[in-house]
Protein backbone atom coordinates (compact mmCIF):
# COMPACT_ATOMS: atom_id res chain seq x y z
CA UNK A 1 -14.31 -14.19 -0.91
CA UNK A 2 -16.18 -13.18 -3.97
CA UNK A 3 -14.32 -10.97 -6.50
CA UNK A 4 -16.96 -11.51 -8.77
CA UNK A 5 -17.36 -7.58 -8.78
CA UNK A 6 -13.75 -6.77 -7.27
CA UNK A 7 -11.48 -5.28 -9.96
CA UNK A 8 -8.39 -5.73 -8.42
CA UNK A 9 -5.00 -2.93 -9.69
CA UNK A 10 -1.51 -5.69 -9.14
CA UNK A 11 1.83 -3.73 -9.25
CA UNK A 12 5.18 -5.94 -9.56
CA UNK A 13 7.97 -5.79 -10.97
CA UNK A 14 11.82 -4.93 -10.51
CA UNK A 15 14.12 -2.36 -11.20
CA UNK A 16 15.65 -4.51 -14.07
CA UNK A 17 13.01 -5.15 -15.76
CA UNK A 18 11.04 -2.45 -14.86
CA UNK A 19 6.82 -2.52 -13.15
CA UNK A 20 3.92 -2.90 -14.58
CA UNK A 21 0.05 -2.59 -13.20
CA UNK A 22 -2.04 -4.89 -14.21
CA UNK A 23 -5.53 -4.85 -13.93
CA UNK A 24 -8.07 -7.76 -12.95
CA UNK A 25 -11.69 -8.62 -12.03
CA UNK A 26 -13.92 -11.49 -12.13
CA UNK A 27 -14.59 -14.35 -9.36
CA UNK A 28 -11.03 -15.34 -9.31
CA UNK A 29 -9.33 -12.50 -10.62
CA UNK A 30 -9.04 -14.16 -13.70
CA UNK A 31 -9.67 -12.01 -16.58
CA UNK A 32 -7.08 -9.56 -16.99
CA UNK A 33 -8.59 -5.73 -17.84
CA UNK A 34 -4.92 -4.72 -19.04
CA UNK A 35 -1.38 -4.31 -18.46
CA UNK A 36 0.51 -1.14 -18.31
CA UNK A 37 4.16 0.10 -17.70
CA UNK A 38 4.63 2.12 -14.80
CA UNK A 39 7.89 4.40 -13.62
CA UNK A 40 9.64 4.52 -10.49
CA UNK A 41 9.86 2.33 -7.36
CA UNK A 42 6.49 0.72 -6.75
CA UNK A 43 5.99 -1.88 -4.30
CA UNK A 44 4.23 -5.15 -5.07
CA UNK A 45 0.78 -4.81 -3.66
CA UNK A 46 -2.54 -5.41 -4.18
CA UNK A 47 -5.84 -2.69 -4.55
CA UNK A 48 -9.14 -3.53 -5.05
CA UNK A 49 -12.14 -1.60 -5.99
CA UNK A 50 -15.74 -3.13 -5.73
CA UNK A 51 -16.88 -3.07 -9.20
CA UNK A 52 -15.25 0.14 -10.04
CA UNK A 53 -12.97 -0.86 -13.32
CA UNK A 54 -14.74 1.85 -14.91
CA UNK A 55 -12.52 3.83 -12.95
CA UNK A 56 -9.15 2.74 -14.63
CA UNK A 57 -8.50 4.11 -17.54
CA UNK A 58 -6.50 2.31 -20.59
């Protein structure tokens, strides 16, 4: 598949050291938008958005 205008939102992370969201787009999901700190229990997933990173806001 072509993510070459997928941005892509990644949550991971663990209670110890806490979750983050990063942010990705490009044809392998290689350039990395930005990372931010999120709260809570968040499960690792995966969202994508066809060439919406305008969208997501840092």
């Amino acid at each position: 598949m072509d993510y070459s205008n997928t941005v892509c939102a990644h949550y991971y992370g663990s209670k110890a050291k806490g979750y983050s969201l990063t942010i990705t787009r490009g044809p392998s999901l290689a350039v990395v938008l930005g990372t931010i700190k999120v709260s809570g229990k968040v499960e690792a997933k995966k969202v994508c958005k066809a060439n919406n990173y305008k969208a997501w806001n840092f």
